[in-house]
Each structure stands twice: as structure tokens, then as C-alpha cells.
C-alpha atoms as a PDB file:
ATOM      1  CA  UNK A   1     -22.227  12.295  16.471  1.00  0.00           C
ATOM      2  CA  UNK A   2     -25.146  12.564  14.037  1.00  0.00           C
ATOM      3  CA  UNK A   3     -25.731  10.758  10.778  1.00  0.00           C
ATOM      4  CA  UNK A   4     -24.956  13.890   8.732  1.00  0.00           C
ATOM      5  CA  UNK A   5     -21.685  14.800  10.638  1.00  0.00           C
ATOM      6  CA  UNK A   6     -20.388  11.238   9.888  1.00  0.00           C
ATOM      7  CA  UNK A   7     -21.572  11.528   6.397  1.00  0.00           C
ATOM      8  CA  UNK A   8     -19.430  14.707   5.843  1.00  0.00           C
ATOM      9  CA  UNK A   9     -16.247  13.569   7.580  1.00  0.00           C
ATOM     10  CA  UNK A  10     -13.144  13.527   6.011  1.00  0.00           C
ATOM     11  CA  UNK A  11     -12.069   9.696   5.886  1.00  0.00           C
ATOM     12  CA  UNK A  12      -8.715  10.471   7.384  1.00  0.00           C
ATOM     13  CA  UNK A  13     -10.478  12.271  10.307  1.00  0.00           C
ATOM     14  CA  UNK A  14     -12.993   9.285  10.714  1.00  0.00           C
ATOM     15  CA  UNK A  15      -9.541   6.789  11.240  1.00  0.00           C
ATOM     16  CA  UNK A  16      -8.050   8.648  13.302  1.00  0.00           C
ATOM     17  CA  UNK A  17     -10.721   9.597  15.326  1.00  0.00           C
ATOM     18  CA  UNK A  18     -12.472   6.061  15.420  1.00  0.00           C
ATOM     19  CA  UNK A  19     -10.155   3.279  14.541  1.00  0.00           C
ATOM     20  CA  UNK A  20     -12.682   0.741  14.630  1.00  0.00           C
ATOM     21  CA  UNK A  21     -14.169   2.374  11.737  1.00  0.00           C
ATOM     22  CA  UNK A  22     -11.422   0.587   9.480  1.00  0.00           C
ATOM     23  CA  UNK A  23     -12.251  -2.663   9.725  1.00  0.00           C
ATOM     24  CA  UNK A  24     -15.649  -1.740   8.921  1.00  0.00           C
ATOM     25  CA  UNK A  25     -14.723  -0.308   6.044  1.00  0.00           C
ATOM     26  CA  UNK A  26     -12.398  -2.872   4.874  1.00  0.00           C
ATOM     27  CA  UNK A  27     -14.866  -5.822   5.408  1.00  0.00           C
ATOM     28  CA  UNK A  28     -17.631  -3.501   3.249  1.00  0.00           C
ATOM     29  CA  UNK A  29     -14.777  -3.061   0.558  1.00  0.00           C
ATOM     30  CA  UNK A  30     -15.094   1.075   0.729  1.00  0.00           C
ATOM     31  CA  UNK A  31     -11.739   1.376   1.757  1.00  0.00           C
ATOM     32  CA  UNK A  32      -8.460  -0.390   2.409  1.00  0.00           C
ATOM     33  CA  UNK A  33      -5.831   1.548   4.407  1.00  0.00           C
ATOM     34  CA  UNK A  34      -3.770  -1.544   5.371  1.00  0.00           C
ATOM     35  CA  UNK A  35      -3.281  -1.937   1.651  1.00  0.00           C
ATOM     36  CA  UNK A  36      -1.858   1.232   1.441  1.00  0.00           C
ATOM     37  CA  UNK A  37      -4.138   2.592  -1.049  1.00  0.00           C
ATOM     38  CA  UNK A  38      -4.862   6.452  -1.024  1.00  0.00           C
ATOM     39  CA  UNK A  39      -7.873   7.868   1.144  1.00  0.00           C
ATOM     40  CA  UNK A  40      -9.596  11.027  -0.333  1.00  0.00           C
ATOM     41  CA  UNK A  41     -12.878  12.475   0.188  1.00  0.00           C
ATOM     42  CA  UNK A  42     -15.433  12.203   3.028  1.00  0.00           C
ATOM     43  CA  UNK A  43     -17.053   9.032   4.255  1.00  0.00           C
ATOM     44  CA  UNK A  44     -19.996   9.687   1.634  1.00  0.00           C
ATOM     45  CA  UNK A  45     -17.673  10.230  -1.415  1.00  0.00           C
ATOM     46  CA  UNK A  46     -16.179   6.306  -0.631  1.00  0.00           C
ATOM     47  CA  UNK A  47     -19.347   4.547   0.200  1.00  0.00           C
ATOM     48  CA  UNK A  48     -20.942   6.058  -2.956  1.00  0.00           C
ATOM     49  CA  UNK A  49     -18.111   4.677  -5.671  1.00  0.00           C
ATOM     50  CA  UNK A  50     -19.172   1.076  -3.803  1.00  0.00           C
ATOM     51  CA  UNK A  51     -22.784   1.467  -2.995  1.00  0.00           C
ATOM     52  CA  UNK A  52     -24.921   2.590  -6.302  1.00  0.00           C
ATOM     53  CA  UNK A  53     -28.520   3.486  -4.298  1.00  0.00           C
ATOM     54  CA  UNK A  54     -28.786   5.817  -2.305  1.00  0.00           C
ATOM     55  CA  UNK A  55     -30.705   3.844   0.307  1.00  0.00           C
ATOM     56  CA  UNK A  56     -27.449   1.625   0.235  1.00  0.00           C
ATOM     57  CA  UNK A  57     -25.213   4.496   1.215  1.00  0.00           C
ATOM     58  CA  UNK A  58     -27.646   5.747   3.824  1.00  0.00           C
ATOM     59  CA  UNK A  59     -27.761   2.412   5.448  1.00  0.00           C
ATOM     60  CA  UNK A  60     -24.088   1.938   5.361  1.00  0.00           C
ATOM     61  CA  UNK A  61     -23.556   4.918   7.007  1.00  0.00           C
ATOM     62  CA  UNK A  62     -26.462   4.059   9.558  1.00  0.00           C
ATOM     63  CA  UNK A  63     -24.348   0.678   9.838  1.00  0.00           C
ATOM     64  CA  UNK A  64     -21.223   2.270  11.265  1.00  0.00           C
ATOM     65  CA  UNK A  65     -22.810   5.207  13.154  1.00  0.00           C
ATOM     66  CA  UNK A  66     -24.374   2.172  15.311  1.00  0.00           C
ATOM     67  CA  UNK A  67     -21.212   0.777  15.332  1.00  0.00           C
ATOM     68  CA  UNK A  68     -19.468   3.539  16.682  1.00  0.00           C
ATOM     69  CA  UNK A  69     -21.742   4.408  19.138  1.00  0.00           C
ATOM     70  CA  UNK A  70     -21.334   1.210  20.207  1.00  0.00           C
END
């Protein structure tokens, strides 16, 4: 997977797909699905309403591309 096809992916897609990915995402307060709050939008869209720079999203992203690559 490339940085720009993670970027684009549909937050529901990126669960289900990598399940790891929510505690990374929970920890980074982007988004809570144990909570039970709604998930809309790509990964992008819900690291950008946390993140304000956009060398913050980039690197967030970066974060949990290494992550999932292991």
C-alpha cells in the first residue's frame, strides 16, 4: 500500500481491512469506533478535523502506513 492509497481510503475499509489500525486511531484521538461514534470520510478527512498542519496529517498518515506494514 502507498501513502496516497491509505490517504484516500474510506475509514470503514481501513478497519476492516487492517484492524490494528483502530487502536491507532483511538490512541491519536481521530477516531473512536468502540465508542460507537459514526465513521465517515476517508482516513484524510478524520486526521484533518484533529491535526491542523498539513505536515501533521502527512506524518500521521506516515505513522500508521509504518505501522501497518509492520
Amino acid at each position: 500500500m502507498t501513502f496516497e492509497e491509505l490517504k484516500e481510503m474510506w475509514i470503514e475499509e481501513l478497519l476492516e481491512e487492517y484492524p490494528a489500525s483502530q487502536d491507532f486511531l483511538e490512541k491519536r484521538d481521530i477516531v473512536c469506533v468502540k465508542c460507537g461514534a459514526p465513521v465517515w470520510g476517508t482516513l484524510y478527512e478524520n486526521v484533518a478535523k484533529k491535526y491542523v498542519t498539513e505536515e501533521e496529517i502527512k506524518s500521521t498518515i506516515k505513522d500508521l502506513l509504518v505501522l501497518l506494514k509492520g
